[in-house]
Each structure stands twice: as C-alpha cells, then as structure tokens.
N, C-alpha and C. Protein backbone atom coordinates (compact mmCIF):
# COMPACT_ATOMS: atom_id res chain seq x y z
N UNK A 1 -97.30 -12.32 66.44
CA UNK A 1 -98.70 -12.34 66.05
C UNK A 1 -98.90 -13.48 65.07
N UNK A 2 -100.00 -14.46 65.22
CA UNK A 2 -100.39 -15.17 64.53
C UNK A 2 -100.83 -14.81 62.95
N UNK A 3 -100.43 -15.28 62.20
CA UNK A 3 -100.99 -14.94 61.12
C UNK A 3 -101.56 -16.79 60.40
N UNK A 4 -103.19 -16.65 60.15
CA UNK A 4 -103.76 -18.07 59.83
C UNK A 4 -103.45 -18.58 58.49
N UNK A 5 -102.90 -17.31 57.21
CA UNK A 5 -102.35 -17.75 55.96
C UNK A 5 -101.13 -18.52 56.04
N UNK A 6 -100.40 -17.90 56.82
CA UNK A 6 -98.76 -17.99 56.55
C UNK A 6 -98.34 -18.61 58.16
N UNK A 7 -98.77 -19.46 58.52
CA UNK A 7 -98.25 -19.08 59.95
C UNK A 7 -97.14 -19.27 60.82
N UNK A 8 -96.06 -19.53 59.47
CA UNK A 8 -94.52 -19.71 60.30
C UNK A 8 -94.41 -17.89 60.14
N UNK A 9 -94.93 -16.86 59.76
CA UNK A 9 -94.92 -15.75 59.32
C UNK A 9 -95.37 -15.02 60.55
N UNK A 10 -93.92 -14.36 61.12
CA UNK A 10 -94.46 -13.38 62.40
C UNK A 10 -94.19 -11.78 62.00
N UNK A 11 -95.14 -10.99 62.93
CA UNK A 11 -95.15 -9.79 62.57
C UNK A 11 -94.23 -9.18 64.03
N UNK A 12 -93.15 -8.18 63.58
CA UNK A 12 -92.31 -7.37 64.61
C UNK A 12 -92.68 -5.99 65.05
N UNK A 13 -92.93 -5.72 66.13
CA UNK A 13 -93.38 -4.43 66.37
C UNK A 13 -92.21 -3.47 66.36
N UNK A 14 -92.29 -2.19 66.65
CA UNK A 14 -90.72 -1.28 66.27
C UNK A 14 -90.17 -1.19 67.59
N UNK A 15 -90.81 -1.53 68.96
CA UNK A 15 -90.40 -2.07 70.18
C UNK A 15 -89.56 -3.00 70.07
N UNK A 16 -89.92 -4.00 69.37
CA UNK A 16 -89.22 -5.54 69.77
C UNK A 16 -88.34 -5.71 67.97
N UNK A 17 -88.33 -4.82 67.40
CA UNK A 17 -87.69 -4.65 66.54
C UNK A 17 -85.93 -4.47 65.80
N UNK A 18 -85.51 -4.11 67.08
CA UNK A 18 -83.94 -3.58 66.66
C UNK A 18 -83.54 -4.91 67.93
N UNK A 19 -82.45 -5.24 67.68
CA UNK A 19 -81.47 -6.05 68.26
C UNK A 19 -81.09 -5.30 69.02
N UNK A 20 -81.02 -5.92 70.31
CA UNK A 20 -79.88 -4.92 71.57
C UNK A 20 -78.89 -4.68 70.77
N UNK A 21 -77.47 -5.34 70.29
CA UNK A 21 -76.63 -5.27 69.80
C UNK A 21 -76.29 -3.90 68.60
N UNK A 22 -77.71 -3.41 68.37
CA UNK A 22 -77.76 -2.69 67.35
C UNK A 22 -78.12 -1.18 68.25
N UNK A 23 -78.26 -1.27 69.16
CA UNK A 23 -78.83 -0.44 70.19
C UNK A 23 -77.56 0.56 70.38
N UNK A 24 -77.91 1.56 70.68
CA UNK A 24 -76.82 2.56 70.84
C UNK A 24 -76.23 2.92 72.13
N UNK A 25 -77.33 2.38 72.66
CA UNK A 25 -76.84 2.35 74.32
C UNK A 25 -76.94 1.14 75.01
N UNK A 26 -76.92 0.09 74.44
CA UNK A 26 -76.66 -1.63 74.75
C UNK A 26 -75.62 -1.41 75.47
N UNK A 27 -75.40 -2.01 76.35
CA UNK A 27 -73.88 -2.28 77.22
C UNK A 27 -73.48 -0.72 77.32
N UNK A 28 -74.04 0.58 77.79
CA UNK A 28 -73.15 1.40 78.33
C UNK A 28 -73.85 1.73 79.33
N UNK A 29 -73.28 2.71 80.32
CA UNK A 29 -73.84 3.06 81.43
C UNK A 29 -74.38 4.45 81.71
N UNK A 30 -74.97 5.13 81.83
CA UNK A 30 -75.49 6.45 81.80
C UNK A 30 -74.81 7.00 82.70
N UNK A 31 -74.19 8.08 82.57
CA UNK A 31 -73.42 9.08 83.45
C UNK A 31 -74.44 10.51 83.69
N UNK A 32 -74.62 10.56 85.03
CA UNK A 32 -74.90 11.92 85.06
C UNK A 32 -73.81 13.19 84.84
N UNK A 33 -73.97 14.15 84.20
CA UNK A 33 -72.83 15.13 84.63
C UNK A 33 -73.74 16.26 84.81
N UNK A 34 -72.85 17.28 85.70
CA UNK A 34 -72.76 18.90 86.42
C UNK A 34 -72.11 19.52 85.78
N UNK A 35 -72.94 20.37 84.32
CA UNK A 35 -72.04 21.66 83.63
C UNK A 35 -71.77 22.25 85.39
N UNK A 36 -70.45 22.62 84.67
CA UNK A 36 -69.47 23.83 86.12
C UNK A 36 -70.13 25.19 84.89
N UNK A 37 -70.60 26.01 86.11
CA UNK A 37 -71.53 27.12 85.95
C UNK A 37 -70.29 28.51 86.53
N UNK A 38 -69.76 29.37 85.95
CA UNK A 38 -69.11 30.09 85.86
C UNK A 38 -70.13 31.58 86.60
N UNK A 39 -69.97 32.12 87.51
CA UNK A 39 -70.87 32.94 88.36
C UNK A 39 -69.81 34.17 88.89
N UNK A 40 -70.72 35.29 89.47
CA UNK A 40 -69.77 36.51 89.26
C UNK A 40 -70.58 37.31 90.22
N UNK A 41 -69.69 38.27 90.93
CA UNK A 41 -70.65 39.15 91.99
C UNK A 41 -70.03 40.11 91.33
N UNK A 42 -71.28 41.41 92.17
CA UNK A 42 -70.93 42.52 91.36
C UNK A 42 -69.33 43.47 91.92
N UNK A 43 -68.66 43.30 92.40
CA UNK A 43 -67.18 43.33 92.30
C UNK A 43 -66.40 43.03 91.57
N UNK A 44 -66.84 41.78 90.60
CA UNK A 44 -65.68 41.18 89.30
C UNK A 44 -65.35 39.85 89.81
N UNK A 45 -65.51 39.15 91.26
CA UNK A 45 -64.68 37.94 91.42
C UNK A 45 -65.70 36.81 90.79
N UNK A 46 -64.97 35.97 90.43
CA UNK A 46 -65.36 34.88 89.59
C UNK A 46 -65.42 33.95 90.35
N UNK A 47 -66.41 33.31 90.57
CA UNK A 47 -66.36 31.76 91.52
C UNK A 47 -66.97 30.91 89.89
N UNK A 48 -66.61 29.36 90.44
CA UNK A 48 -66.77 28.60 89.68
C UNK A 48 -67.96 27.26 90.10
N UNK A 49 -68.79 26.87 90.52
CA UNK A 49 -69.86 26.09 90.89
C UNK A 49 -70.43 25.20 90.02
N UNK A 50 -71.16 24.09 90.64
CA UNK A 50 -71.98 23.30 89.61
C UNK A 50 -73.60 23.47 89.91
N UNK A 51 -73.86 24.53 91.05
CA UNK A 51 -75.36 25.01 91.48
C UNK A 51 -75.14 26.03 92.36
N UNK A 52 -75.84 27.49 91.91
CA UNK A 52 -75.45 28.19 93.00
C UNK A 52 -76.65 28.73 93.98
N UNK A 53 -77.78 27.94 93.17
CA UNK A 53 -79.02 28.13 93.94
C UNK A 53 -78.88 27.89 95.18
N UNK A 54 -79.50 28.29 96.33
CA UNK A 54 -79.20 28.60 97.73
C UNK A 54 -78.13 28.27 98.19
N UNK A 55 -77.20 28.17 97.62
CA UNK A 55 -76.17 28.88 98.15
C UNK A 55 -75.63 29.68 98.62
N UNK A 56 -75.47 29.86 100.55
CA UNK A 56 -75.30 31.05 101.31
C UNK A 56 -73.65 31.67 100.78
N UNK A 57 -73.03 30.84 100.54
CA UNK A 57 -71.73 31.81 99.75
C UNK A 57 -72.00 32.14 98.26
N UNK A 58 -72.77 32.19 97.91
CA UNK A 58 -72.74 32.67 96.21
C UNK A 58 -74.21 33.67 96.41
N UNK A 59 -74.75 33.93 97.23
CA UNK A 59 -75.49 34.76 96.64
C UNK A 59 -75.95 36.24 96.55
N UNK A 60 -74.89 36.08 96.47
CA UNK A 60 -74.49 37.76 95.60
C UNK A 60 -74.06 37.79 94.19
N UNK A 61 -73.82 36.32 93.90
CA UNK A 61 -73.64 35.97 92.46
C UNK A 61 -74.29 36.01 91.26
N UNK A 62 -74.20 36.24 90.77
CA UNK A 62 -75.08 36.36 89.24
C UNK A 62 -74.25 35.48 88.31
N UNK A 63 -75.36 34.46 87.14
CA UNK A 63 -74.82 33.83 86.54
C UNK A 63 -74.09 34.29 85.91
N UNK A 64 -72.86 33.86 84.80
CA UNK A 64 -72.09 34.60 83.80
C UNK A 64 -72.34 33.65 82.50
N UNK A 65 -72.12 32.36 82.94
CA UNK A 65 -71.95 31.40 81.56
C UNK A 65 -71.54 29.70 81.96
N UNK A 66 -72.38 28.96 80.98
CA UNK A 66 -71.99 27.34 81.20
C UNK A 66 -70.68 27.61 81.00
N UNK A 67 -69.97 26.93 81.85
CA UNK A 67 -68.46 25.94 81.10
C UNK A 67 -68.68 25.45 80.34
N UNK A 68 -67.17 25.23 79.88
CA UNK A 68 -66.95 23.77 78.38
C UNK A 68 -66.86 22.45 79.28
N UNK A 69 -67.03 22.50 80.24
CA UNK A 69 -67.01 20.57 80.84
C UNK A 69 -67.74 20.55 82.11
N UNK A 70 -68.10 19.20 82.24
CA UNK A 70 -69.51 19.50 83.15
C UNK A 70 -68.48 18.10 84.29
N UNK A 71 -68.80 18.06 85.50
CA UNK A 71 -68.61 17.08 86.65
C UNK A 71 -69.11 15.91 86.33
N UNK A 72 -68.72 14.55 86.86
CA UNK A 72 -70.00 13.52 86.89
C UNK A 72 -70.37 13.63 88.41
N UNK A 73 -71.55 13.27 88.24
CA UNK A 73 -72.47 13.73 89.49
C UNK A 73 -72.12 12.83 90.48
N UNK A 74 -72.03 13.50 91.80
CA UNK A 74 -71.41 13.74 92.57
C UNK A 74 -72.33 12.02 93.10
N UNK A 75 -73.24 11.60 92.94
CA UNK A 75 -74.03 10.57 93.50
C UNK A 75 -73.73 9.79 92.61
N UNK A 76 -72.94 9.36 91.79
CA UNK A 76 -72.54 8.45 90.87
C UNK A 76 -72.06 7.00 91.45
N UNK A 77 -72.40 5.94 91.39
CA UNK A 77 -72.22 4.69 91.82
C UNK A 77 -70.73 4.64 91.07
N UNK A 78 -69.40 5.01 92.19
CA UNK A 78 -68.32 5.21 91.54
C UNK A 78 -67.41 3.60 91.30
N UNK A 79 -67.90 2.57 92.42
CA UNK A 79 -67.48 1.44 91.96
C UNK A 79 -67.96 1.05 90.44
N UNK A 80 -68.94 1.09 90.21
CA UNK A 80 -69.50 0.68 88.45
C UNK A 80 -68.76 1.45 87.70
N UNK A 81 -68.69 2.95 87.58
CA UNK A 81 -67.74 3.85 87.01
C UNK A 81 -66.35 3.38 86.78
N UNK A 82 -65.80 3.01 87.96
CA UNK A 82 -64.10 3.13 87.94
C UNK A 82 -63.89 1.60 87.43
N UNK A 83 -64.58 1.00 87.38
CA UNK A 83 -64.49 -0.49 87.05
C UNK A 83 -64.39 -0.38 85.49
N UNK A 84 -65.30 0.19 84.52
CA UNK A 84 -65.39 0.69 83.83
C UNK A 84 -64.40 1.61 83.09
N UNK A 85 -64.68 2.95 83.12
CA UNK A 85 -63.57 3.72 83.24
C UNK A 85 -62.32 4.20 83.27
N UNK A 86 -62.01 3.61 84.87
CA UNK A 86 -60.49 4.39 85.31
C UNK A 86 -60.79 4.74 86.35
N UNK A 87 -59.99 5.07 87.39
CA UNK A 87 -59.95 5.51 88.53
C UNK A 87 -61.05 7.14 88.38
N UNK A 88 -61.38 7.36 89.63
CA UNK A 88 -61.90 8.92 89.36
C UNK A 88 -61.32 9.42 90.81
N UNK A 89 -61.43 10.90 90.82
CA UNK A 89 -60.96 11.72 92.24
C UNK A 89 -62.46 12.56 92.32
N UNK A 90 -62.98 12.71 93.47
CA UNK A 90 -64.27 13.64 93.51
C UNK A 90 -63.38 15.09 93.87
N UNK A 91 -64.20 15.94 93.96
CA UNK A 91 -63.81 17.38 93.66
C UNK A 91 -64.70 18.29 94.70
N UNK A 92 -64.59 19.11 95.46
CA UNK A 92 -65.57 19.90 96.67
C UNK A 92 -65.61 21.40 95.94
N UNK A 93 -66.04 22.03 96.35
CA UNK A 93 -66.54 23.55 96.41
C UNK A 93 -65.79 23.80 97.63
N UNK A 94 -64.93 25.09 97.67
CA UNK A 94 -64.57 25.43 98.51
C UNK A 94 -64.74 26.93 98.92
N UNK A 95 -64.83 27.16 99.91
CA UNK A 95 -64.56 28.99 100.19
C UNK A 95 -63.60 29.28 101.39
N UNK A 96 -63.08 30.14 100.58
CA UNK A 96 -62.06 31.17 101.53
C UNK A 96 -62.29 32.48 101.85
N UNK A 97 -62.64 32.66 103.24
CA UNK A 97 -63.18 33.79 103.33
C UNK A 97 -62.43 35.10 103.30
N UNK A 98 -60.96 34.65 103.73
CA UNK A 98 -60.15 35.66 103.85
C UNK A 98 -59.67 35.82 102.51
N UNK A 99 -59.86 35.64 101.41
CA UNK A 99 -59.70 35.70 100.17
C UNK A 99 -60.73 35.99 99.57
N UNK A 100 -61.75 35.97 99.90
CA UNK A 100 -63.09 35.79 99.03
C UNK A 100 -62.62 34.73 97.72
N UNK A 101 -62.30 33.22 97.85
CA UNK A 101 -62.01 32.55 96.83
C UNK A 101 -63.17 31.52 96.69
N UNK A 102 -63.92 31.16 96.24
CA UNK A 102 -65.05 29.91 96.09
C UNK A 102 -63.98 28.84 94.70
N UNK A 103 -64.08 28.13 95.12
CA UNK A 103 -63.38 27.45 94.35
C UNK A 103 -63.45 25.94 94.17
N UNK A 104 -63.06 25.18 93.02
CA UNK A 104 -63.29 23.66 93.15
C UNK A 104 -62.12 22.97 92.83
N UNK A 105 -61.59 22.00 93.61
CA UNK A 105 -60.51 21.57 94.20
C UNK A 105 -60.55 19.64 94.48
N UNK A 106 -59.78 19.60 95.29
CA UNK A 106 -60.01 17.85 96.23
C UNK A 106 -59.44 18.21 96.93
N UNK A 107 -59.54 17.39 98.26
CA UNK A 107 -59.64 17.91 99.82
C UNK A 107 -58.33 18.10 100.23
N UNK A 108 -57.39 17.56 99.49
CA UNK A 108 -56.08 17.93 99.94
C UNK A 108 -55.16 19.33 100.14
N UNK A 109 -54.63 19.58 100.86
CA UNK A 109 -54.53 20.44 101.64
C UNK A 109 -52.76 21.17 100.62
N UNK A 110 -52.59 22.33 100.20
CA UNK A 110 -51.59 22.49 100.02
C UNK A 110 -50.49 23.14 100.45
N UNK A 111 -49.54 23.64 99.87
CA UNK A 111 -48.77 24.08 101.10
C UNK A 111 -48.90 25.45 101.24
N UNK A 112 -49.86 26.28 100.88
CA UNK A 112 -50.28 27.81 100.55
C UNK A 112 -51.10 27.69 102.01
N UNK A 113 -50.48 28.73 103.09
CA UNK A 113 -50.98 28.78 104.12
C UNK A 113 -52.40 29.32 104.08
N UNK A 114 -53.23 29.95 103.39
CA UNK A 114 -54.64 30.55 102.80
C UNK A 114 -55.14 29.74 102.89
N UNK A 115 -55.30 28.39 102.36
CA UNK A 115 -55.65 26.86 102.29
C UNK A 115 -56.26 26.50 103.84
N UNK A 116 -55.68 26.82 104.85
CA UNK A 116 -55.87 27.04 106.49
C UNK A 116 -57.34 27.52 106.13
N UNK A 117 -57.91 28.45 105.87
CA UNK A 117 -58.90 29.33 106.04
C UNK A 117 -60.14 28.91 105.41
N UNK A 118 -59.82 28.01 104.44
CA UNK A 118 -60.82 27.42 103.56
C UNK A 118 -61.88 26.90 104.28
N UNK A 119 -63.31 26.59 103.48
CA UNK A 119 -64.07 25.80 104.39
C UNK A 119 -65.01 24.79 102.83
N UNK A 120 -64.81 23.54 104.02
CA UNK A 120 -65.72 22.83 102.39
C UNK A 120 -66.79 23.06 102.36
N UNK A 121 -67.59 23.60 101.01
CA UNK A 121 -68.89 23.94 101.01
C UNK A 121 -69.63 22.35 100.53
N UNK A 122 -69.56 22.20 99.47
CA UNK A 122 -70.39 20.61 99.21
C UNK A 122 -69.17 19.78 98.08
N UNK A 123 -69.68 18.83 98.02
CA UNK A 123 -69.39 17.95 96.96
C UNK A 123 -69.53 18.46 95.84
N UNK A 124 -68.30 18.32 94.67
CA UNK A 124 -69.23 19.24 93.48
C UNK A 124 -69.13 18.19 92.78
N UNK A 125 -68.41 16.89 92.37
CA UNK A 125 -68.20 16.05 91.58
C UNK A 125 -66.93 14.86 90.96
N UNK A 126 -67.51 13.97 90.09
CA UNK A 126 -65.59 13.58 89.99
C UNK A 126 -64.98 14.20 88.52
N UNK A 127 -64.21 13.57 88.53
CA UNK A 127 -63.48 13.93 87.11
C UNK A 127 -62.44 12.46 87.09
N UNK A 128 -62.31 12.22 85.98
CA UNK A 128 -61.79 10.91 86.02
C UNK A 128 -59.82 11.41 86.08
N UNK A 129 -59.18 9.87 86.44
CA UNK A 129 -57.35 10.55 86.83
C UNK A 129 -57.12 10.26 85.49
N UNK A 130 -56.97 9.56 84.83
CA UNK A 130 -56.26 8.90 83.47
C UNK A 130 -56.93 9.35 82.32
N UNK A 131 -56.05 9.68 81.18
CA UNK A 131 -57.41 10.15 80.36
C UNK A 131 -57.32 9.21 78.87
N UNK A 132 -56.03 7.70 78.98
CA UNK A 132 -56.44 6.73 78.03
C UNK A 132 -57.65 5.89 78.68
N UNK A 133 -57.98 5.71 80.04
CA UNK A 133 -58.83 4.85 80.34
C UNK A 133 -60.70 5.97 79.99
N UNK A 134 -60.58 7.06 80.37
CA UNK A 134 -61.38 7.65 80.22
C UNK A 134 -61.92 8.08 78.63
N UNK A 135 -60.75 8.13 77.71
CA UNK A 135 -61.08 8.34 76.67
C UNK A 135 -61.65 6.83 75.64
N UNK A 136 -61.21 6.17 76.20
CA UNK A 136 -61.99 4.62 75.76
C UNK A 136 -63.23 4.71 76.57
N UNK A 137 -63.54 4.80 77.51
CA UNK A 137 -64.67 4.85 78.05
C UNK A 137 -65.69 5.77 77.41
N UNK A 138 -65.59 7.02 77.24
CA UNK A 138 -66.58 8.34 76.85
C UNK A 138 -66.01 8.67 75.47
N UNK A 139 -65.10 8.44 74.72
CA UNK A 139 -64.94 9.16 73.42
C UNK A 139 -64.66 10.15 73.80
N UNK A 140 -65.10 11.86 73.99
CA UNK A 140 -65.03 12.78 74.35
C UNK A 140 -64.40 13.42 75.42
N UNK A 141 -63.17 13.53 75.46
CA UNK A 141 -62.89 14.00 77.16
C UNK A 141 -62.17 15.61 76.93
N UNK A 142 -62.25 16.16 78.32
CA UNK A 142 -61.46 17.29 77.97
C UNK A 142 -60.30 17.17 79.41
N UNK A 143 -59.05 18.24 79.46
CA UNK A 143 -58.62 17.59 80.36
C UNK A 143 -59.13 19.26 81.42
N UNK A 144 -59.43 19.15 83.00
CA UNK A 144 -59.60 20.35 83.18
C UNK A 144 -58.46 20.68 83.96
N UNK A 145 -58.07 22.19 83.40
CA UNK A 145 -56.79 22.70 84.13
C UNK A 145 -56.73 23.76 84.92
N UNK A 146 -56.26 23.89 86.27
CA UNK A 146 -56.17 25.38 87.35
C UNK A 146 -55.41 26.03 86.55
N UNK A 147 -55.48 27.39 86.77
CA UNK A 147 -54.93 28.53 86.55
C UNK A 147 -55.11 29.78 87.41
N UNK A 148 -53.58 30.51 88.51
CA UNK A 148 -53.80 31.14 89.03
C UNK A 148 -53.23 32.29 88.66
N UNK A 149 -54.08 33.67 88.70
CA UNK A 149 -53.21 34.71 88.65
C UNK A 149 -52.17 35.10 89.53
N UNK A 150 -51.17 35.66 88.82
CA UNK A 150 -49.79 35.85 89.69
C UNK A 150 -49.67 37.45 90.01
N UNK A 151 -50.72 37.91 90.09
CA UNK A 151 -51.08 39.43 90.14
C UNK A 151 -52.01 39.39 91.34
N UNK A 152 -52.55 38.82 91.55
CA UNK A 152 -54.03 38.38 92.11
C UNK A 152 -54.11 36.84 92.65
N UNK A 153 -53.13 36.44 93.48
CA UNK A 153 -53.45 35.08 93.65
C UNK A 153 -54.69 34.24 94.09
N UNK A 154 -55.68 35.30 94.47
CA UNK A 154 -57.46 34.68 95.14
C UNK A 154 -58.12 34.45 93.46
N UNK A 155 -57.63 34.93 92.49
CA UNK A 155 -57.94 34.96 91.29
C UNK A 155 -57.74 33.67 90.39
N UNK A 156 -58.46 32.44 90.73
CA UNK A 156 -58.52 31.42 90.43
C UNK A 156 -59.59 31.11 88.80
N UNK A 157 -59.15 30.26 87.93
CA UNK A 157 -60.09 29.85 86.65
C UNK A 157 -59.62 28.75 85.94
N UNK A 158 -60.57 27.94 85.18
CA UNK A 158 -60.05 26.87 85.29
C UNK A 158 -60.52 26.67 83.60
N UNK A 159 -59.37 25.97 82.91
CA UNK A 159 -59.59 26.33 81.19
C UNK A 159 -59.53 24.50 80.67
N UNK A 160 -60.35 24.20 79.51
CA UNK A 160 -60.05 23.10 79.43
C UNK A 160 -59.52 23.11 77.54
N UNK A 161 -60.42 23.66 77.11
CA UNK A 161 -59.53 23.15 75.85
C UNK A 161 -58.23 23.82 75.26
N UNK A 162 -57.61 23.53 74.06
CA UNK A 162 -56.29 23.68 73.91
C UNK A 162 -56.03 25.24 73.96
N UNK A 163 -56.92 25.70 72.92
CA UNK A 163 -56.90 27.94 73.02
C UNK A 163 -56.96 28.17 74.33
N UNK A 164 -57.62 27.38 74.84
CA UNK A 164 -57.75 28.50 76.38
C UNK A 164 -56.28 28.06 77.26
N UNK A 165 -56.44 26.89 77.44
CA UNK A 165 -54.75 26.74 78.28
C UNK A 165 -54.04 27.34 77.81
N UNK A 166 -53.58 27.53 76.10
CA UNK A 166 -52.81 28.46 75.97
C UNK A 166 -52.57 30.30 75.86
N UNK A 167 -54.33 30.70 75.98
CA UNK A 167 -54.16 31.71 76.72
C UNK A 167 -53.75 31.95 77.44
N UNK A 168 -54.22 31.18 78.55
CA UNK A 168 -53.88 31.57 79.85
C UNK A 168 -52.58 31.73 80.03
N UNK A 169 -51.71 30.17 79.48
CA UNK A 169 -50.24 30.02 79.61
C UNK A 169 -49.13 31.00 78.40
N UNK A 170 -49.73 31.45 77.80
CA UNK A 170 -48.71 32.36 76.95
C UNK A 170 -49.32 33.66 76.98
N UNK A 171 -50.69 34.08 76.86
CA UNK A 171 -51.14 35.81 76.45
C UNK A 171 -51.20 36.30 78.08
N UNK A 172 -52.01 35.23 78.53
CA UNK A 172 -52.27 36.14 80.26
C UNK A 172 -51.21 35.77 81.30
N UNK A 173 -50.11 34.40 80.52
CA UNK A 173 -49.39 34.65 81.66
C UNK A 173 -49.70 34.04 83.18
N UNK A 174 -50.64 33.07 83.07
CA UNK A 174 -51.55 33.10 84.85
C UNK A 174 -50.72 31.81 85.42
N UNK A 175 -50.12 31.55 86.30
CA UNK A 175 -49.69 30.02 86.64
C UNK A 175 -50.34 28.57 86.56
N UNK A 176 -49.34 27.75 86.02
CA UNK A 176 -50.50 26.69 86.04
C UNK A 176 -50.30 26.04 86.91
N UNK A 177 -51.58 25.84 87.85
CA UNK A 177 -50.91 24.58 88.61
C UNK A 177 -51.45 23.47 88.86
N UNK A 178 -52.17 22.84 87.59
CA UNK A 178 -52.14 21.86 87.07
C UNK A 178 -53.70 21.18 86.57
N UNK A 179 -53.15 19.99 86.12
CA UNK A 179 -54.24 19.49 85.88
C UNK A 179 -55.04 18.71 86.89
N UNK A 180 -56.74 19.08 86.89
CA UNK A 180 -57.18 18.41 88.07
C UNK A 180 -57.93 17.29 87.53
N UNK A 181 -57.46 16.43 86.02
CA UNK A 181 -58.46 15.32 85.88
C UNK A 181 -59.06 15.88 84.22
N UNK A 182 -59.89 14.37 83.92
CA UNK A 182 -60.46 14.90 83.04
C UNK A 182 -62.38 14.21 83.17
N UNK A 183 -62.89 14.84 82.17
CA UNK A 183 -63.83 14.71 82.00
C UNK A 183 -64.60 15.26 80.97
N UNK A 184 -65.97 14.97 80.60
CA UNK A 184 -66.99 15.03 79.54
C UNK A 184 -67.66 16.44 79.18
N UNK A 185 -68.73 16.82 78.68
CA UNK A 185 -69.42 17.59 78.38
C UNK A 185 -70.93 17.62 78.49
N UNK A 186 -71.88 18.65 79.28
CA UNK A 186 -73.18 18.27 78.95
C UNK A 186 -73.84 17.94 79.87
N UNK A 187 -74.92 17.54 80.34
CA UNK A 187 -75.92 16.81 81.18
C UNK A 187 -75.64 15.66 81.59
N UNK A 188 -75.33 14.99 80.22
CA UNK A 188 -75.17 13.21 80.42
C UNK A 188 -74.46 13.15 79.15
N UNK A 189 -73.67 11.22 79.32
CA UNK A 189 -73.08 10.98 78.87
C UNK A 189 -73.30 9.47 79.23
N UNK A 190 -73.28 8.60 77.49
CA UNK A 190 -73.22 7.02 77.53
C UNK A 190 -71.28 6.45 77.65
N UNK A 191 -71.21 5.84 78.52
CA UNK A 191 -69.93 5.51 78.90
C UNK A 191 -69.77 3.68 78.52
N UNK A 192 -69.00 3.50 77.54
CA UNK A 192 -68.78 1.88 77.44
C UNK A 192 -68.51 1.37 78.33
N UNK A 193 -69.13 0.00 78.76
CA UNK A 193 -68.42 -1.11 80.09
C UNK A 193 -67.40 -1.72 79.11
C-alpha cells in the first residue's frame, strides 16, 4: 500500500505477513490418516476396521472404541509419500468366514491353512516398513503389532504402544506374530519432504 508521507514505507497484511519459511507447514505434505476403529458384535468377537458403515460383514457390529493409531489413507499418492518417507506396505480388511475373523493384514498369504477361506473385503490403508525413515518424516510414530490368542486362534488384536505389547506379551500371554509396520495418530498428519 502506498503511503504519500513516507513512501518507501509499505504496509503488510497478516496474509502476506509471515515468511513461508516461518510457516509450519512450508515444505510438508499433508497425510490423510484412518483411526482403526475397534468394533464388536454382540457375541464378544472383536473385528478391527477403519469404517464399518455399510459394511455387509460388520453389521452386526457395534462400535467399541478409536485405536491408538490411525492408517494413511488408502488413496494416498504413495509415490510422493515413499519418496519422502520410506517405503510403505498397504494393508486390506479381511474376513474369514469359517472363523468369523475380520481382520487387517497385507495380501500375503500364510502358511495357516484358514488363510484359504479368507476373502478381501477393501483396502484399509498403508503403514510405513522402516520406522528411522518414518520417524524423520512424522516425528510421531507408533509401531503396530499382531497378536494372536493361543486359546482362541480366530481371536486376533493388534497393540501399539509399549504397556500394551507388553500386556499382551507377558500378562495375557497371546502370540506375537509380529510387527505389521508403523505409523501415526489421528485424522491427519504434516509429514517433512
């Protein structure tokens, strides 16, 4: 803005005011994420989902509770991500009918003949493989880990921070069989390039 007293003298609006550089989200990339939504029929079995709205296998489900770590969304421009990032693995929804197991996984097939019976329901998301490249990227990561009961093997849950893995692995005892990746918390997340 011109000013006729002073007129090497410009006025800054609070738009054009802060320096990109000073910007908090200058140079990062917006991540969508999928809180994993923890859901329950009235029998006790626990499926694990990132939407269970019309969903013809979940609905008999009733919500129970957000998770502690959410997916990145499944529509994520994963070349910009992994360039970024770190490698990522996407993750499906699965059901087993002869188990009644709903479960979230990657498509690979294991050597548990039940696995036969499965059927992929949708895409649920990625989770990144490495968690120094991911933890430079997001600050925040958690790592997420399977856990099966050895009483109940259709009895699948999946724990991410340190108390809960070690519930599972010292008070309840449940098998681990492993880690499927890590990832963030929340809705969204600013990720450094």
């Amino acid at each position: 803005m011109f000013n006729a007293s002073n007129p090497d003298r410009t006025v800054n609006y609070p738009f054009n005011s802060m320096r990109p550089l000073e910007n908090v989200v200058f140079n990062k990339i917006l991540l969508r994420l999928r809180p994993i939504l923890r859901v329950r029929n009235p029998e006790g079995l626990v499926a694990f989902t990132t939407s269970f709205r019309n969903n013809e296998y979940l609905k008999n489900y009733k919500f129970d509770k957000v998770y502690n770590v959410s997916l990145i969304d499944s529509t994520t421009n994963v070349t910009v991500i992994s360039d970024a990032c770190g490698k990522m693995t996407l993750l499906y929804e699965f059901f087993n009918p002869m188990t009644m197991t709903y479960r979230l996984k990657t498509s690979a097939r294991s050597s548990d003949p039940n696995d036969d019976y499965e059927e992929m329901v949708k895409r649920a998301g990625y989770v990144f493989r490495e968690e120094s490249s991911a933890l430079r990227c997001l600050g925040e990561i958690q790592p997420i880990v399977e856990f099966q009961n050895p009483a109940k093997p259709s009895d699948i849950h999946y724990a991410s921070s340190p108390e809960e893995i070690q519930e599972y692995t010292s008070v309840k005892k449940w098998t681990n069989l492993g880690r499927m990746g890590f990832t963030s918390w929340g809705n969204f997340a600013f990720a450094k390039r």
